[in-house]
PDB file of N, CA and C in Angstrom:
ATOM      1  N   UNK A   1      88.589 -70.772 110.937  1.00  0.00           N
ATOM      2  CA  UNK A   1      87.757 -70.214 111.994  1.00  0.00           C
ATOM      3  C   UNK A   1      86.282 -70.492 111.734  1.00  0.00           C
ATOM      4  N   UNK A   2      86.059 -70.409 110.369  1.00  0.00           N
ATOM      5  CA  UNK A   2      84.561 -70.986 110.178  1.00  0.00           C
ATOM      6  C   UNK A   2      84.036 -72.505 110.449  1.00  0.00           C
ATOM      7  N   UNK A   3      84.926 -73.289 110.491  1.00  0.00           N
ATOM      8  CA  UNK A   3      84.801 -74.510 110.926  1.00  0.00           C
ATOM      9  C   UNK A   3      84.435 -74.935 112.399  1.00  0.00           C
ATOM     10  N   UNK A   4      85.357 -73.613 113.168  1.00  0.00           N
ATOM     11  CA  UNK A   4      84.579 -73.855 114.491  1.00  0.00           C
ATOM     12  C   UNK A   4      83.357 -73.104 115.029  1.00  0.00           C
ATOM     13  N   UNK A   5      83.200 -72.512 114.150  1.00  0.00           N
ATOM     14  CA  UNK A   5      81.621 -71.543 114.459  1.00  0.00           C
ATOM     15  C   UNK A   5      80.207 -72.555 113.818  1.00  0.00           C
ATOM     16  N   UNK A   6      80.931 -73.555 112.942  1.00  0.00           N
ATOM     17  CA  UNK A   6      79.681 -74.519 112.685  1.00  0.00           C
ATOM     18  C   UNK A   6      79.491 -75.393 113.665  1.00  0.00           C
ATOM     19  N   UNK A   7      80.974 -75.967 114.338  1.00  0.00           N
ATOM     20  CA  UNK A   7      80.565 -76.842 115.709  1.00  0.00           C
ATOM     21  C   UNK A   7      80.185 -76.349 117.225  1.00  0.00           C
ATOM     22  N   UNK A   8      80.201 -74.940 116.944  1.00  0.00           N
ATOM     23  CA  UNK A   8      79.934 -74.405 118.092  1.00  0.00           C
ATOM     24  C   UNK A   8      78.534 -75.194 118.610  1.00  0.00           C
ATOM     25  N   UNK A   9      77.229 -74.703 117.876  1.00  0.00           N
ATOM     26  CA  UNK A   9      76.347 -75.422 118.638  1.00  0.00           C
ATOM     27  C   UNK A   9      76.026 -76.974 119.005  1.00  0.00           C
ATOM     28  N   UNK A  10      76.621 -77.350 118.081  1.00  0.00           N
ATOM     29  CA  UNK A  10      76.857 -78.932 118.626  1.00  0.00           C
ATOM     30  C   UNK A  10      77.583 -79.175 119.763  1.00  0.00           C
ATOM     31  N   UNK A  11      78.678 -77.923 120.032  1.00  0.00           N
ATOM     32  CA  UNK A  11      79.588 -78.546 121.369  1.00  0.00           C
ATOM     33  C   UNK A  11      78.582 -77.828 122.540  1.00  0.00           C
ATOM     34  N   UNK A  12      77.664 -76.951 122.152  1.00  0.00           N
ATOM     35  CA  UNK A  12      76.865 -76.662 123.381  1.00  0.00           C
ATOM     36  C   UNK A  12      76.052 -77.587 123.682  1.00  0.00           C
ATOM     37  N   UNK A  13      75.029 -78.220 122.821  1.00  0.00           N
ATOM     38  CA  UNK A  13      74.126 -79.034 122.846  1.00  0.00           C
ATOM     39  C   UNK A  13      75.032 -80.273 123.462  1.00  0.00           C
ATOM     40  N   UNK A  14      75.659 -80.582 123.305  1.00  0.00           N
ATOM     41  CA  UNK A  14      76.387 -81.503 123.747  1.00  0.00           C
ATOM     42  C   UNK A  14      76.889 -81.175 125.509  1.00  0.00           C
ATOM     43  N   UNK A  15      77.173 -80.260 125.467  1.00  0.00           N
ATOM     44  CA  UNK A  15      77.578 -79.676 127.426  1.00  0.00           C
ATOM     45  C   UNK A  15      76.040 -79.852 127.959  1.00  0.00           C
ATOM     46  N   UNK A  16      74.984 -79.284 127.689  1.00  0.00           N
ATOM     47  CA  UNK A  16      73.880 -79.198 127.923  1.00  0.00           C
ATOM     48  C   UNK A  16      73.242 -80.664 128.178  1.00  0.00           C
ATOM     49  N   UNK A  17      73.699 -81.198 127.458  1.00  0.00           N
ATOM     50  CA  UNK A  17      73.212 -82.786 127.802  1.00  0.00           C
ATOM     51  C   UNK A  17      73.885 -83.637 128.637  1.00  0.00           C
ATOM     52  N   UNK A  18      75.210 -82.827 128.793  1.00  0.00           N
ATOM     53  CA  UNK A  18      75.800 -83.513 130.027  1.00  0.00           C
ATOM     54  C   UNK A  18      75.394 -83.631 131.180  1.00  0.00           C
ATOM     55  N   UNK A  19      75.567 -82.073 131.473  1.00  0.00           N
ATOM     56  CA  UNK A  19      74.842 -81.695 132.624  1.00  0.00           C
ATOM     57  C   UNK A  19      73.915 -81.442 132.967  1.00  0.00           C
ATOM     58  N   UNK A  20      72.567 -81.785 132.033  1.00  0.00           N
ATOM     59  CA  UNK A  20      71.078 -82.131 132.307  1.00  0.00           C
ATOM     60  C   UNK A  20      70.490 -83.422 132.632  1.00  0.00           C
ATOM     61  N   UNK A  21      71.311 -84.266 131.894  1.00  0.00           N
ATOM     62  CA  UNK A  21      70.973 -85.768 131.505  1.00  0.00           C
ATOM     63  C   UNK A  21      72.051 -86.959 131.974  1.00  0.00           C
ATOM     64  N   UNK A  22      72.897 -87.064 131.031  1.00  0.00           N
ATOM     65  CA  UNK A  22      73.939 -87.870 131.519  1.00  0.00           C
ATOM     66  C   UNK A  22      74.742 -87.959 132.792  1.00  0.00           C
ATOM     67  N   UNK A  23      75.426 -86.750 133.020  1.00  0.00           N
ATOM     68  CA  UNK A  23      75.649 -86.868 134.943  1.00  0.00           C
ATOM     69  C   UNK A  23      75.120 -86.805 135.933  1.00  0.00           C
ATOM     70  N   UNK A  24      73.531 -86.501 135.371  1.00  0.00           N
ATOM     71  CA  UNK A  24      72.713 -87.008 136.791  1.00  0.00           C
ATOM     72  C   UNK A  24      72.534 -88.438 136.722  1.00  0.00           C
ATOM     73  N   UNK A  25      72.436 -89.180 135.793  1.00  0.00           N
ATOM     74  CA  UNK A  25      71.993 -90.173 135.865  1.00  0.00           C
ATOM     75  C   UNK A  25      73.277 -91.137 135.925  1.00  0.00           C
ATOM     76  N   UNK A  26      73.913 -91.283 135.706  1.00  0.00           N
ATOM     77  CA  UNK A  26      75.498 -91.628 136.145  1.00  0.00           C
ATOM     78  C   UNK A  26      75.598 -91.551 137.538  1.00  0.00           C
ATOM     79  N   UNK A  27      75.395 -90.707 138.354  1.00  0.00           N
ATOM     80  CA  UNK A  27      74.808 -89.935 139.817  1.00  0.00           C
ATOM     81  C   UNK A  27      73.674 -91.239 139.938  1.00  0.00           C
ATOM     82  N   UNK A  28      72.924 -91.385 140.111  1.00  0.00           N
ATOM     83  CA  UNK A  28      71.851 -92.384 140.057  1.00  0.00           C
ATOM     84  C   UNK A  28      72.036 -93.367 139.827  1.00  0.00           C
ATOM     85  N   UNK A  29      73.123 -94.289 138.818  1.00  0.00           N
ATOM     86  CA  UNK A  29      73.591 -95.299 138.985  1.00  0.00           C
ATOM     87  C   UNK A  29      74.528 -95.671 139.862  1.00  0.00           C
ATOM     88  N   UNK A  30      74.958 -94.903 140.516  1.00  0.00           N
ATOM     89  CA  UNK A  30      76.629 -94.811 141.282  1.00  0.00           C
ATOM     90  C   UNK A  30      75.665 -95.134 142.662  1.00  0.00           C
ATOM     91  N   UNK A  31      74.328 -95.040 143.049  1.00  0.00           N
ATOM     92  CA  UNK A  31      74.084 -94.562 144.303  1.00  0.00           C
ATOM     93  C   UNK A  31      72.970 -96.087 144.360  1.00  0.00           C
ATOM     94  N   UNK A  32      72.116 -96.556 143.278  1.00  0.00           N
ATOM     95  CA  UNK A  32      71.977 -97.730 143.490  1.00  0.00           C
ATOM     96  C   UNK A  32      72.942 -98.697 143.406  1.00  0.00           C
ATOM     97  N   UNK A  33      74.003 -98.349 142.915  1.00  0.00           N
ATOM     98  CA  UNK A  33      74.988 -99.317 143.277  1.00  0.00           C
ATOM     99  C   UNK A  33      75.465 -99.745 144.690  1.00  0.00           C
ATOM    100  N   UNK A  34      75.512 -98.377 145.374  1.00  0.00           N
ATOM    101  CA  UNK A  34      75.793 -98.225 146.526  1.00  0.00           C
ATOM    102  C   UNK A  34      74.756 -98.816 147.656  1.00  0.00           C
ATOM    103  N   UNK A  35      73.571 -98.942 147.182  1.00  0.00           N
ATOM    104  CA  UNK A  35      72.552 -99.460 148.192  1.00  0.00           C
ATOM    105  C   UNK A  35      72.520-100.617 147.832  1.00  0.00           C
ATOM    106  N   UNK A  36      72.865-100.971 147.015  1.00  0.00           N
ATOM    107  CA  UNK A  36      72.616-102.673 146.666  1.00  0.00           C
ATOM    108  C   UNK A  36      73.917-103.467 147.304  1.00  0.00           C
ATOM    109  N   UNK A  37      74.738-102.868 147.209  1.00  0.00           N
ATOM    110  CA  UNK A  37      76.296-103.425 148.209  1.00  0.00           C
ATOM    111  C   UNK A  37      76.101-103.545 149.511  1.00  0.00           C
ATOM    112  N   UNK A  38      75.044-102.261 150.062  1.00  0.00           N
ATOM    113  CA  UNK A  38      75.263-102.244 151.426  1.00  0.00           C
ATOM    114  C   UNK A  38      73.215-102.884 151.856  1.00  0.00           C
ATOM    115  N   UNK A  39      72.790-104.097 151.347  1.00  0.00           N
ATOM    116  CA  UNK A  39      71.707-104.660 151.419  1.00  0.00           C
ATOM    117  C   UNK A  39      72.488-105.804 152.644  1.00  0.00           C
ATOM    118  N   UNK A  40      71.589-105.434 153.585  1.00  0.00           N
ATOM    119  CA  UNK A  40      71.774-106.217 155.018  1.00  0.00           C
ATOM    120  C   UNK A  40      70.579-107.373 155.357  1.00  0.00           C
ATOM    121  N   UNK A  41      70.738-108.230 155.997  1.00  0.00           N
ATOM    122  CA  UNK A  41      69.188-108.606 156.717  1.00  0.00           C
ATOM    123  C   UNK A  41      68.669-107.763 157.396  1.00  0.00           C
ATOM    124  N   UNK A  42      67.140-107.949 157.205  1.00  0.00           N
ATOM    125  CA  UNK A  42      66.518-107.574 158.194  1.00  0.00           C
ATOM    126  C   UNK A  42      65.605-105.914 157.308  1.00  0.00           C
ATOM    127  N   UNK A  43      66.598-105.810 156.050  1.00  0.00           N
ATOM    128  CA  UNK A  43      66.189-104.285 155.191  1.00  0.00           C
ATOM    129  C   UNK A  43      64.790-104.678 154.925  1.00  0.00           C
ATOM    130  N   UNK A  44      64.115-103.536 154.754  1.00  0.00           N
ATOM    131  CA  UNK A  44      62.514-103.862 154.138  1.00  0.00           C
ATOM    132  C   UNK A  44      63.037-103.328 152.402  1.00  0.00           C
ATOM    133  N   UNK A  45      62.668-104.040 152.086  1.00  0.00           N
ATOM    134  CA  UNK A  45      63.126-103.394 150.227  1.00  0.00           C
ATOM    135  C   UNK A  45      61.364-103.373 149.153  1.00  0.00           C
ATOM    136  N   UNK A  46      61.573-102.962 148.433  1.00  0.00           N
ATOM    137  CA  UNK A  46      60.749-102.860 147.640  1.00  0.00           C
ATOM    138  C   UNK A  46      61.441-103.324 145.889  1.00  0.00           C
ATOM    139  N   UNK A  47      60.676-104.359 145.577  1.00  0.00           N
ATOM    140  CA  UNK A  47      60.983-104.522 144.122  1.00  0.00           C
ATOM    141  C   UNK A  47      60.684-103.847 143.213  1.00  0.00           C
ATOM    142  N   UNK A  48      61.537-103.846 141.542  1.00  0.00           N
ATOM    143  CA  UNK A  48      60.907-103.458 140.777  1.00  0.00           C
ATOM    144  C   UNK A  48      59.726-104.304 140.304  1.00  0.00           C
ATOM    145  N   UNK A  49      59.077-105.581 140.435  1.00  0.00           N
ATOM    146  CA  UNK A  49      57.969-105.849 140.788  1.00  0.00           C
ATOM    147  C   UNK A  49      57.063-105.212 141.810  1.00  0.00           C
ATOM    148  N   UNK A  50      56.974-104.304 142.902  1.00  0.00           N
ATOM    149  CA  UNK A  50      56.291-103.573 143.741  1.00  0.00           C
ATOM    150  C   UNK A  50      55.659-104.797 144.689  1.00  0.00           C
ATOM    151  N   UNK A  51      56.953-105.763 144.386  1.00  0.00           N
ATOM    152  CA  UNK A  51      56.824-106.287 146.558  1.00  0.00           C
ATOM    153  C   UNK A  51      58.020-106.083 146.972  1.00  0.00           C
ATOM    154  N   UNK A  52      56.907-105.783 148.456  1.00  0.00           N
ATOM    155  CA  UNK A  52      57.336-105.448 149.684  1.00  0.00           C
ATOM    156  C   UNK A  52      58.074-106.629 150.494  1.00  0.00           C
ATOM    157  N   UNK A  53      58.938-106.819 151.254  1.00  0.00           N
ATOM    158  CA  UNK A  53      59.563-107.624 152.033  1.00  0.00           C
ATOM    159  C   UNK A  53      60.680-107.413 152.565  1.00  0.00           C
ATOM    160  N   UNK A  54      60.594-107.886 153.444  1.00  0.00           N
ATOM    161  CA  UNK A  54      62.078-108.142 154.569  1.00  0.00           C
ATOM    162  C   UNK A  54      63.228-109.001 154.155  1.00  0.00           C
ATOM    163  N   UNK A  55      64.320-108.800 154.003  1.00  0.00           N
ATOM    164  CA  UNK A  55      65.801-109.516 153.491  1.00  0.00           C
ATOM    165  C   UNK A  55      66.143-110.598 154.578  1.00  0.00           C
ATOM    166  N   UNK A  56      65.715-111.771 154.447  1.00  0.00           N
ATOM    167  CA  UNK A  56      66.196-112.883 155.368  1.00  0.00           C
ATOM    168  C   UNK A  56      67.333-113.386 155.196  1.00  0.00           C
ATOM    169  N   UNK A  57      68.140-113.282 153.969  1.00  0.00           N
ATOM    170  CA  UNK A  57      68.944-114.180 153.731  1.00  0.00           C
ATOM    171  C   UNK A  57      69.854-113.445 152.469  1.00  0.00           C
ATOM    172  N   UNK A  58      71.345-112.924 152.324  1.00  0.00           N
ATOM    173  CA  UNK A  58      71.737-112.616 151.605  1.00  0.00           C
ATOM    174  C   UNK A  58      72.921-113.405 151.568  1.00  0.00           C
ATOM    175  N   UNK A  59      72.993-114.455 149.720  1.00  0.00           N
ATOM    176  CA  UNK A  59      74.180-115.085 149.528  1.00  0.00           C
ATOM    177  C   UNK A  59      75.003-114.869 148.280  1.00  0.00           C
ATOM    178  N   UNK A  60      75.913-114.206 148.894  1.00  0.00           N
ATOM    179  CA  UNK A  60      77.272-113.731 147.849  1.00  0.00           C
ATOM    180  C   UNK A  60      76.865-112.662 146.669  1.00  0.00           C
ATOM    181  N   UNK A  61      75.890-111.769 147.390  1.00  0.00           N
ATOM    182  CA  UNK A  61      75.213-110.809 146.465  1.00  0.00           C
ATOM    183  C   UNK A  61      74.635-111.525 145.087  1.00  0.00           C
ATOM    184  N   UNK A  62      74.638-112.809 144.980  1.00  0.00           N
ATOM    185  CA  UNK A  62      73.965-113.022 143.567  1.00  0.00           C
ATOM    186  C   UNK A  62      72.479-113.219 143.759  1.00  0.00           C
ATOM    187  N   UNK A  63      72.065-113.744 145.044  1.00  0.00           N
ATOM    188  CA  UNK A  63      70.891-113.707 145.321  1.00  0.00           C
ATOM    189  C   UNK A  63      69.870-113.271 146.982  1.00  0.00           C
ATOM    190  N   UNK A  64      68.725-113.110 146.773  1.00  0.00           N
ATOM    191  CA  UNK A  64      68.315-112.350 148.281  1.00  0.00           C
ATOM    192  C   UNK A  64      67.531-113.412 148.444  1.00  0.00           C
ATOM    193  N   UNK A  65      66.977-113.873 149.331  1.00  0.00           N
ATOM    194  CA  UNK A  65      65.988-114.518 150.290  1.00  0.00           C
ATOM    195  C   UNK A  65      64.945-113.234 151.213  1.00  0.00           C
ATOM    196  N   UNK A  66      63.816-112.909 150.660  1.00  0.00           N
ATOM    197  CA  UNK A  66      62.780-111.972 150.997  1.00  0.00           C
ATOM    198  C   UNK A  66      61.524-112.626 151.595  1.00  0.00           C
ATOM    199  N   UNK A  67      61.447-112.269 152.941  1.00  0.00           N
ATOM    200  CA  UNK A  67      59.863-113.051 153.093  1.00  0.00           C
ATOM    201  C   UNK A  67      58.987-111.761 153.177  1.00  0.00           C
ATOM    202  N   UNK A  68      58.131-112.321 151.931  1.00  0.00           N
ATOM    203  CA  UNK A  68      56.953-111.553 151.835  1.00  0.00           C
ATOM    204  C   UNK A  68      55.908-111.371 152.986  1.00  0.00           C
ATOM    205  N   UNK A  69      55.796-112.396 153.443  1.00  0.00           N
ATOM    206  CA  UNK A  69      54.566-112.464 154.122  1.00  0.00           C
ATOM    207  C   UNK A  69      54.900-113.884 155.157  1.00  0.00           C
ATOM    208  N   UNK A  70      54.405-113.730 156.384  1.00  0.00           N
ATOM    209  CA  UNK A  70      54.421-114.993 157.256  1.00  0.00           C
ATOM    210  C   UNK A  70      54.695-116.598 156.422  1.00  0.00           C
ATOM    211  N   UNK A  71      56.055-116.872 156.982  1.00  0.00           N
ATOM    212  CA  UNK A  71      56.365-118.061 156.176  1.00  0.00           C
ATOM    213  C   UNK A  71      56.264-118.125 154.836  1.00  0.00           C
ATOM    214  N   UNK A  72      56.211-117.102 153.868  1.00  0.00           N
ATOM    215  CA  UNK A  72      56.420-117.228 152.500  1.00  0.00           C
ATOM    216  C   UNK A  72      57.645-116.410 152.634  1.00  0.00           C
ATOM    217  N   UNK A  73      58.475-116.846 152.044  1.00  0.00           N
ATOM    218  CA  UNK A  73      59.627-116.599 151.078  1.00  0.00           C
ATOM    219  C   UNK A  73      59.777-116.577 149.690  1.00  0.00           C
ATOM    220  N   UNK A  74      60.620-115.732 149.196  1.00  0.00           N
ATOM    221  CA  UNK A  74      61.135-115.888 147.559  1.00  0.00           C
ATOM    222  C   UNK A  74      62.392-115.838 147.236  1.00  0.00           C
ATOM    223  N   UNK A  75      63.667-116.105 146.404  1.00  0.00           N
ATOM    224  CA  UNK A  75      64.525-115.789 145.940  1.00  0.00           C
ATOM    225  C   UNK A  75      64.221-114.656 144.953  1.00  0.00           C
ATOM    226  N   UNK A  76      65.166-113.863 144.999  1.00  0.00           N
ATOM    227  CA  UNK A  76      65.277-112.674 143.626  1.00  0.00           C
ATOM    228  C   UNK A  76      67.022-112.238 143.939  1.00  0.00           C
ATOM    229  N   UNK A  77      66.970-111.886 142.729  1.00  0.00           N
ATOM    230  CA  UNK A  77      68.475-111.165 141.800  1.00  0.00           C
ATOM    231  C   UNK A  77      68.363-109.898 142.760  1.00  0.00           C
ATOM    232  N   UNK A  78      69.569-109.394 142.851  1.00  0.00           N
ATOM    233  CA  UNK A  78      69.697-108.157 143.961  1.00  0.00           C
ATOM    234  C   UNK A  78      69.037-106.629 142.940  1.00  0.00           C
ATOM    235  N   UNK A  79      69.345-107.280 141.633  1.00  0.00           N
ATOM    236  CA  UNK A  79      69.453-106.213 140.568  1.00  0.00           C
ATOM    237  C   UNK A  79      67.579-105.833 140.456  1.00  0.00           C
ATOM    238  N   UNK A  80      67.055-106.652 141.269  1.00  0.00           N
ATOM    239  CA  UNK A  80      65.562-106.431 141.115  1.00  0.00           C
ATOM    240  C   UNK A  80      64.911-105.223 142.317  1.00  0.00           C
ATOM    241  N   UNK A  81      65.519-105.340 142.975  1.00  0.00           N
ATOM    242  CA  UNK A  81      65.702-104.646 144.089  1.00  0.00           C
ATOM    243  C   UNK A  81      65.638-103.167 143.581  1.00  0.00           C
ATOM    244  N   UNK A  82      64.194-102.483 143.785  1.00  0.00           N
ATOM    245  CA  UNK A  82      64.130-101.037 143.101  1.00  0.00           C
ATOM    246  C   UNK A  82      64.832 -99.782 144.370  1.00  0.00           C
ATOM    247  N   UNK A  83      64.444 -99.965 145.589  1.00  0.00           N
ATOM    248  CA  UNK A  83      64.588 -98.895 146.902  1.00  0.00           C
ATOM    249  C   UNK A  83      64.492 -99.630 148.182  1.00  0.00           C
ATOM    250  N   UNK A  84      64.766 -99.288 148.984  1.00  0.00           N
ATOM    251  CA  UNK A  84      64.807 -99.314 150.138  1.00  0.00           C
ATOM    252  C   UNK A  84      63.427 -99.238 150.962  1.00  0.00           C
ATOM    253  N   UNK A  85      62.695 -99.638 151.438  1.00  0.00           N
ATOM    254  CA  UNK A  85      61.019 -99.371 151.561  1.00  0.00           C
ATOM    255  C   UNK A  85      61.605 -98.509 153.146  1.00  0.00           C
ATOM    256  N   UNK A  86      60.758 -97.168 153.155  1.00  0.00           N
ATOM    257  CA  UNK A  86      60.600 -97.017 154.295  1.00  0.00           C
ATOM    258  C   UNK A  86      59.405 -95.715 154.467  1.00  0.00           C
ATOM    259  N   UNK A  87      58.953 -95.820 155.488  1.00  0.00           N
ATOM    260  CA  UNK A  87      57.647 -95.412 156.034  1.00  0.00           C
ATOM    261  C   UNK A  87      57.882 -94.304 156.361  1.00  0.00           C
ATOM    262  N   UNK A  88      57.224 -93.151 155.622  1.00  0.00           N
ATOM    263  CA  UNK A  88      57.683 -91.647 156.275  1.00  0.00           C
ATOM    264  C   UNK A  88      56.478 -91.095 157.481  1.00  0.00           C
ATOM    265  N   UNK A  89      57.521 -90.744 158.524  1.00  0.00           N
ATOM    266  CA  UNK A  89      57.374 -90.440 159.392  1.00  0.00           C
ATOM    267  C   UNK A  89      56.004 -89.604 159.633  1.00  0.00           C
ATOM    268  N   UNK A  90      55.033 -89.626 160.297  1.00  0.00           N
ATOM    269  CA  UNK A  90      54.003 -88.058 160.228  1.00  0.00           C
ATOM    270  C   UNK A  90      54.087 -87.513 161.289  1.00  0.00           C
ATOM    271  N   UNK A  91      54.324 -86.062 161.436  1.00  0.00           N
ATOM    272  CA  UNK A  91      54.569 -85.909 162.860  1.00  0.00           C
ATOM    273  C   UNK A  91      52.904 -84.923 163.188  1.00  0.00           C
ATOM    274  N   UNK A  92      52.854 -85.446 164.313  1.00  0.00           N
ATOM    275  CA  UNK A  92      51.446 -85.156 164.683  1.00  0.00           C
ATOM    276  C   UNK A  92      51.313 -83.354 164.914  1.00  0.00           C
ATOM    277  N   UNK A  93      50.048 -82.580 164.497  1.00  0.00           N
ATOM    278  CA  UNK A  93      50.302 -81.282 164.421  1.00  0.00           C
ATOM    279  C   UNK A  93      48.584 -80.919 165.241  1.00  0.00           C
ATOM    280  N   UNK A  94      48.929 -80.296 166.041  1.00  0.00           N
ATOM    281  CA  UNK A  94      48.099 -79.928 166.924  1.00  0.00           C
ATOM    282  C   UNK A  94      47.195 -78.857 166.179  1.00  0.00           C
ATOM    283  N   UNK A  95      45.604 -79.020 166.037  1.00  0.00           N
ATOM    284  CA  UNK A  95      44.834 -78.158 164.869  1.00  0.00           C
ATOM    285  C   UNK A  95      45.028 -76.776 165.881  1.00  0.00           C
ATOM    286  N   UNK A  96      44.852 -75.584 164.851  1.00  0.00           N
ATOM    287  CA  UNK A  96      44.683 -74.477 164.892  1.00  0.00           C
ATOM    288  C   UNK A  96      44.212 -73.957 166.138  1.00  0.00           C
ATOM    289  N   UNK A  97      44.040 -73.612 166.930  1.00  0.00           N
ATOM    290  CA  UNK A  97      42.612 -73.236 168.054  1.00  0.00           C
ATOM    291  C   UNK A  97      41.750 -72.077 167.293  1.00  0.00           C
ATOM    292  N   UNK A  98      41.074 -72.160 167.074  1.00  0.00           N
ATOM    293  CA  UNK A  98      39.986 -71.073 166.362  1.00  0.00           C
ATOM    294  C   UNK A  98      39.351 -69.931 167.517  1.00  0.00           C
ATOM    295  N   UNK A  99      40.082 -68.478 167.368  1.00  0.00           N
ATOM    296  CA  UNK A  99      39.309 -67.703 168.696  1.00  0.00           C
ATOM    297  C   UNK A  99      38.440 -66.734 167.923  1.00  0.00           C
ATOM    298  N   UNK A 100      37.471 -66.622 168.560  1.00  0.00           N
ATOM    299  CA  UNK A 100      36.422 -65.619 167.654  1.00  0.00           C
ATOM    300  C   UNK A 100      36.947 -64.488 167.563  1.00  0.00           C
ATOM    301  N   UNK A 101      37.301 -63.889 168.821  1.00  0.00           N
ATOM    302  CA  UNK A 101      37.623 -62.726 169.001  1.00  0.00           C
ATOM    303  C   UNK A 101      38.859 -62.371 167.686  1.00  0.00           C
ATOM    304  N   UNK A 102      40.120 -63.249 167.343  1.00  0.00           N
ATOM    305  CA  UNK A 102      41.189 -63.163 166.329  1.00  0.00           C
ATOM    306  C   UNK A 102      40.270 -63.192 164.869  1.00  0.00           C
ATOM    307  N   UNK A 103      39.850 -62.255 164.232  1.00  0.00           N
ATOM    308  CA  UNK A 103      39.694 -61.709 162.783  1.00  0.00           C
ATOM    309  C   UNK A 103      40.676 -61.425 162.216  1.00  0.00           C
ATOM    310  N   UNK A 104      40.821 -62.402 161.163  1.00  0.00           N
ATOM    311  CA  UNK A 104      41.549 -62.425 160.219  1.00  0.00           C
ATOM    312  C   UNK A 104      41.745 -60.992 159.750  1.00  0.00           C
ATOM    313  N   UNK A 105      42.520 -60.398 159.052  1.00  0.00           N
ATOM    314  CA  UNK A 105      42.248 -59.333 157.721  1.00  0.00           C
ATOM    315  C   UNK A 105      41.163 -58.667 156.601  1.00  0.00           C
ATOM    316  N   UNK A 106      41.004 -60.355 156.651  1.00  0.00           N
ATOM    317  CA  UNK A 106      40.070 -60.020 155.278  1.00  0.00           C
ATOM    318  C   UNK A 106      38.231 -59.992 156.253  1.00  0.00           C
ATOM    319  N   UNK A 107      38.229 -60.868 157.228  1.00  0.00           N
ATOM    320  CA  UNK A 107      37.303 -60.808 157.504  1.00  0.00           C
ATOM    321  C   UNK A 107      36.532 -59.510 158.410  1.00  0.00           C
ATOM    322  N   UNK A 108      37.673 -58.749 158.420  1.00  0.00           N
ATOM    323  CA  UNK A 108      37.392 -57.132 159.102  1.00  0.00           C
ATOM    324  C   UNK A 108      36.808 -56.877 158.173  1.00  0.00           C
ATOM    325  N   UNK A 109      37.544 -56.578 156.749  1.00  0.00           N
ATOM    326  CA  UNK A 109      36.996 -56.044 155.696  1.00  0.00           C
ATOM    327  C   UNK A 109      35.678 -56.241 154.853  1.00  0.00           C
ATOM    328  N   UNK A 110      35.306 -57.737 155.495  1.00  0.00           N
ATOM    329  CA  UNK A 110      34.262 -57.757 154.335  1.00  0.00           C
ATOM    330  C   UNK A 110      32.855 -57.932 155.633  1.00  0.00           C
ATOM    331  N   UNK A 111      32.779 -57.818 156.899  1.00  0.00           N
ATOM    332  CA  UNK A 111      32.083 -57.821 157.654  1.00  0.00           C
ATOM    333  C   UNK A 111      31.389 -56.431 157.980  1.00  0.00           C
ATOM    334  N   UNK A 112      30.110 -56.818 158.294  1.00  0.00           N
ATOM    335  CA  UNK A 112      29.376 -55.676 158.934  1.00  0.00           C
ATOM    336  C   UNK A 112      29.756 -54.814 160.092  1.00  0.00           C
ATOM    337  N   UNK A 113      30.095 -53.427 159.754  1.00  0.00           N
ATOM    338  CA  UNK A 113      30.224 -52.504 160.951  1.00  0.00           C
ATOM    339  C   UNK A 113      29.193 -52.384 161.897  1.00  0.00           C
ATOM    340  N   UNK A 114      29.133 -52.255 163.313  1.00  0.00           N
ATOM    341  CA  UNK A 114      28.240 -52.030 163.895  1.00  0.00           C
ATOM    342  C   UNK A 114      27.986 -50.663 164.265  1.00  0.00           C
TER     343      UNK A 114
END
């Protein structure tokens, strides 16, 4: 019985790293896997170099055809391929209307009584 009270904390430290570390990131490999299978024309991608480009040309997943920029093209390995580039949305927010008459809380409190 003393033998398993010495591995006790090793078998915790060990659960603890499972499920902090190792199965998320297992999780994270499973899911770029998944985006790299489903790389279409036409995707905007982003490299782990940090260019930007459009997928012109995908052959037999070993390689992409990306045009960077008007009539430039490049080949790259799919495995270079960091995310998916996409542009988050802003949705437009109409400012505050400011009415004099609406006093805040605080500004009752710290204003002059008449």
């Amino acid at each position: 019985m003393e033998a398993f009270g010495t591995f006790l904390p090793l078998i915790l430290i060990f659960a603890v790293f499972y499920f902090l570390l190792i199965r998320p990131q297992q999780r994270k490999v499973k899911q770029h896997k998944d985006m790299l299978s489903n790389l279409k024309r036409g995707d905007k991608i982003i490299t782990s170099g940090g260019i930007i480009g459009t997928i012109n040309k995908v052959a037999d997943n070993r390689e992409l055809t990306v045009e960077i920029s008007t009539d430039i093209e490049i080949k790259i390995a799919p495995g270079m391929v960091a995310d998916l580039y996409t542009i988050p949305t802003l949705q437009k927010k109409d400012p505050p209307k400011k009415d004099s008459n609406n006093k805040s809380s605080f500004s009752g409190l710290f204003s002059k009584k008449k």
